[in-house]
N, C-alpha and C. Protein backbone atom coordinates (compact mmCIF):
# COMPACT_ATOMS: atom_id res chain seq x y z
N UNK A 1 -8.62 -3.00 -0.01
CA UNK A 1 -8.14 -3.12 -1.36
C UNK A 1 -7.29 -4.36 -1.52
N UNK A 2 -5.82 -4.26 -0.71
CA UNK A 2 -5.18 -5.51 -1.10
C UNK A 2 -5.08 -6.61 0.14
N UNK A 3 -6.33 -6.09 1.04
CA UNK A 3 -6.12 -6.74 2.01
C UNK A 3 -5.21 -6.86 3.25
N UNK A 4 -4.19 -5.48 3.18
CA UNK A 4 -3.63 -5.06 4.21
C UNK A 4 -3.51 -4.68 5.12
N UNK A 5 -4.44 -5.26 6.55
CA UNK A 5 -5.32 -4.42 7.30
C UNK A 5 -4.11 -4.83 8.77
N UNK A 6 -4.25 -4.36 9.82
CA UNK A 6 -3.26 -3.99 11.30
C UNK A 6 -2.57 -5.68 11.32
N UNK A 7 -3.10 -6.88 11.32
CA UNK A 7 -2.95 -7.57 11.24
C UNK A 7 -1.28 -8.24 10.95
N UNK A 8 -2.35 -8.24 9.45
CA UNK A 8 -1.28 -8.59 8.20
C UNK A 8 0.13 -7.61 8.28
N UNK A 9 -0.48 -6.16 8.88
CA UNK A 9 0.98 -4.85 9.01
C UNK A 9 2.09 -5.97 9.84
N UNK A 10 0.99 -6.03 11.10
CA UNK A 10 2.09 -6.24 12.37
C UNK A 10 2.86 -7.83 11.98
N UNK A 11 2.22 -8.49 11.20
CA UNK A 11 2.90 -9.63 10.49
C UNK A 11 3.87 -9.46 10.02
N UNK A 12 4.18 -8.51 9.23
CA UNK A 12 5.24 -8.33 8.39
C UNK A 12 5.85 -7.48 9.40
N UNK A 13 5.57 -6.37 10.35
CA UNK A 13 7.03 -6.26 11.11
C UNK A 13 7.22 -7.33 11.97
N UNK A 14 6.49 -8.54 12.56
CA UNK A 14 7.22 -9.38 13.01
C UNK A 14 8.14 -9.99 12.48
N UNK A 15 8.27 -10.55 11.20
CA UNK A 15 8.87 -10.88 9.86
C UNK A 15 10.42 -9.98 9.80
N UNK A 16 9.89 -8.86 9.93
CA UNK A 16 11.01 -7.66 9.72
C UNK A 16 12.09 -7.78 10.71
N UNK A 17 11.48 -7.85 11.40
CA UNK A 17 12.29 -8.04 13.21
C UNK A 17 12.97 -9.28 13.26
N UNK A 18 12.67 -10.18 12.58
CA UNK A 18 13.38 -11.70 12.75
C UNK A 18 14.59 -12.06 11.85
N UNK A 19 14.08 -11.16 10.39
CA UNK A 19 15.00 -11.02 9.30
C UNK A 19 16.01 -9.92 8.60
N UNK A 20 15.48 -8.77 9.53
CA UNK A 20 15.99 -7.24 9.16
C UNK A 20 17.46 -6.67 10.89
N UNK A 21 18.18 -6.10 10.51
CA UNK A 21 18.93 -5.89 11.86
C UNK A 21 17.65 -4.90 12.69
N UNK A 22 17.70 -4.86 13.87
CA UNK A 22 16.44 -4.36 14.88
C UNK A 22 16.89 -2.99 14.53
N UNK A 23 18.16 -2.02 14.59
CA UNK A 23 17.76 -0.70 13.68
C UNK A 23 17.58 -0.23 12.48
N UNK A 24 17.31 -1.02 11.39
CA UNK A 24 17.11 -1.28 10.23
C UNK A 24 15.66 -1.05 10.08
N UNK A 25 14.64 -1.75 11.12
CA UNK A 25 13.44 -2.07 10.91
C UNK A 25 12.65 -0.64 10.79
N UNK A 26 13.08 0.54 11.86
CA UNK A 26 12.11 1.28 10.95
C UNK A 26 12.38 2.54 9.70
N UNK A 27 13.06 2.38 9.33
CA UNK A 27 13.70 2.59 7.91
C UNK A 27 12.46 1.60 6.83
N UNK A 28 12.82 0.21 7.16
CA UNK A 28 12.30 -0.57 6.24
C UNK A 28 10.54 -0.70 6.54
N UNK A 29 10.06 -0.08 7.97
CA UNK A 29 8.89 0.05 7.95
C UNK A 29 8.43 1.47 7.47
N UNK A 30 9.04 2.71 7.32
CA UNK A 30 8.85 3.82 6.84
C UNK A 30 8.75 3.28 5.21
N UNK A 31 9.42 2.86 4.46
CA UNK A 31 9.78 2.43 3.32
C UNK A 31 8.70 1.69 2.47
N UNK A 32 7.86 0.33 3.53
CA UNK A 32 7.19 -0.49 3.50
C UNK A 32 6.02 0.55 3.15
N UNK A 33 5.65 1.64 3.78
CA UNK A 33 4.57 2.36 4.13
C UNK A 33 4.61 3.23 3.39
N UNK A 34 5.26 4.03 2.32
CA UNK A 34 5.73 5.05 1.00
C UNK A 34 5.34 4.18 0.76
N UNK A 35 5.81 3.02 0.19
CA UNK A 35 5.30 2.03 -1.41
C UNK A 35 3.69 1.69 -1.29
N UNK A 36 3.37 1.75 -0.11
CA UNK A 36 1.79 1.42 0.17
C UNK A 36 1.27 2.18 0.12
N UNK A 37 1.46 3.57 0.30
CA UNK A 37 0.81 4.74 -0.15
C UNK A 37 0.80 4.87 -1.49
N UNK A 38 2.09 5.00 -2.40
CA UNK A 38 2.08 4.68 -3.96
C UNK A 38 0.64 4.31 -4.62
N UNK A 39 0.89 3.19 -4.10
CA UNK A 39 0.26 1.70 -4.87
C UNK A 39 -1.25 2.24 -5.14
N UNK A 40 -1.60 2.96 -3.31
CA UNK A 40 -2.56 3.31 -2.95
C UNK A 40 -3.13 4.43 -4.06
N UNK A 41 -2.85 5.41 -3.48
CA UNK A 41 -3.05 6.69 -4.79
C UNK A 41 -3.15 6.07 -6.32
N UNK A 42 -2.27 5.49 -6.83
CA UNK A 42 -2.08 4.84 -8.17
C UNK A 42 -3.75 4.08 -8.10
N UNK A 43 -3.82 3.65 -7.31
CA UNK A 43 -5.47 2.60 -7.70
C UNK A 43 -6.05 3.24 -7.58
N UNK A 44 -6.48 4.42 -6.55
CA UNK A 44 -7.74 5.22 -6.64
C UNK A 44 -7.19 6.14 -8.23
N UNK A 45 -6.49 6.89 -8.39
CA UNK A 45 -6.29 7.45 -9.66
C UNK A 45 -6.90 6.47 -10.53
N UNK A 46 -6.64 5.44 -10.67
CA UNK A 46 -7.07 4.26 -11.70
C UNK A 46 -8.73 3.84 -11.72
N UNK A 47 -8.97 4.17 -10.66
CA UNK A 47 -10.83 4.17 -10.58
C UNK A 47 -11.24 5.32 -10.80
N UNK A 48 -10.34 6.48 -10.69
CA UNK A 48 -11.31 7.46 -10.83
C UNK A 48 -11.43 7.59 -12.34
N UNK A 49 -10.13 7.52 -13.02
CA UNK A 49 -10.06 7.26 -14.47
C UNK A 49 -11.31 6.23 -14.71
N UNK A 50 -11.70 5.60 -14.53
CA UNK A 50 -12.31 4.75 -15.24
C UNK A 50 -13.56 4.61 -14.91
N UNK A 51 -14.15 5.50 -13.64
CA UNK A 51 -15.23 6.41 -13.48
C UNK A 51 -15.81 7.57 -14.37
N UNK A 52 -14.62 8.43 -15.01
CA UNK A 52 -14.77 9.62 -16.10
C UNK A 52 -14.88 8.99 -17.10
N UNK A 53 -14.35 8.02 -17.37
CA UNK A 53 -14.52 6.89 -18.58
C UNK A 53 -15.75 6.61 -18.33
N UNK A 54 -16.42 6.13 -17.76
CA UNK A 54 -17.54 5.38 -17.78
C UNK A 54 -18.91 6.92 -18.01
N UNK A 55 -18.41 8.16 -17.42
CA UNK A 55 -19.35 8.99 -17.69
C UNK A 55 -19.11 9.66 -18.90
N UNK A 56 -18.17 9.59 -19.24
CA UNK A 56 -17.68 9.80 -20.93
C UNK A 56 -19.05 8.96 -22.07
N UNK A 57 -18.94 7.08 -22.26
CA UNK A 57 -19.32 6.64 -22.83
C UNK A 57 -21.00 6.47 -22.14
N UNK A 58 -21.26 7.32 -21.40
CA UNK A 58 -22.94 7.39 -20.55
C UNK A 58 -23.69 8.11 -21.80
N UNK A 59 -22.20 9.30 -22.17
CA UNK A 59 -23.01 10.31 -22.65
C UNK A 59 -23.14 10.42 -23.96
């Protein structure tokens, strides 16, 4: 979806680790990972809406 795949994760806790205090980091990686779930749910909700939409105006 937004292109957030193990990679790009472990990027940003390297990031985290350089800029966050080292017991801070997994707080802010628990945190990181709620808002990505959010986002997540919110877009599939948003396709599925607009899947029932689309079988709405089929019919």
């Amino acid at each position: 979806m937004f292109g957030v795949g193990t990679p790009e994760f472990l990027l940003i806790a390297f990031i985290a680790v350089l800029v966050v205090k080292p017991e801070d980091v997994p707080k802010l990686m628990r945190r990181f990972g709620e808002i990505y779930g959010r986002v997540l749910r919110a877009y599939h909700a948003f396709l599925d809406e607009l899947d029932s939409l689309d079988e709405v105006v089929k019919k």
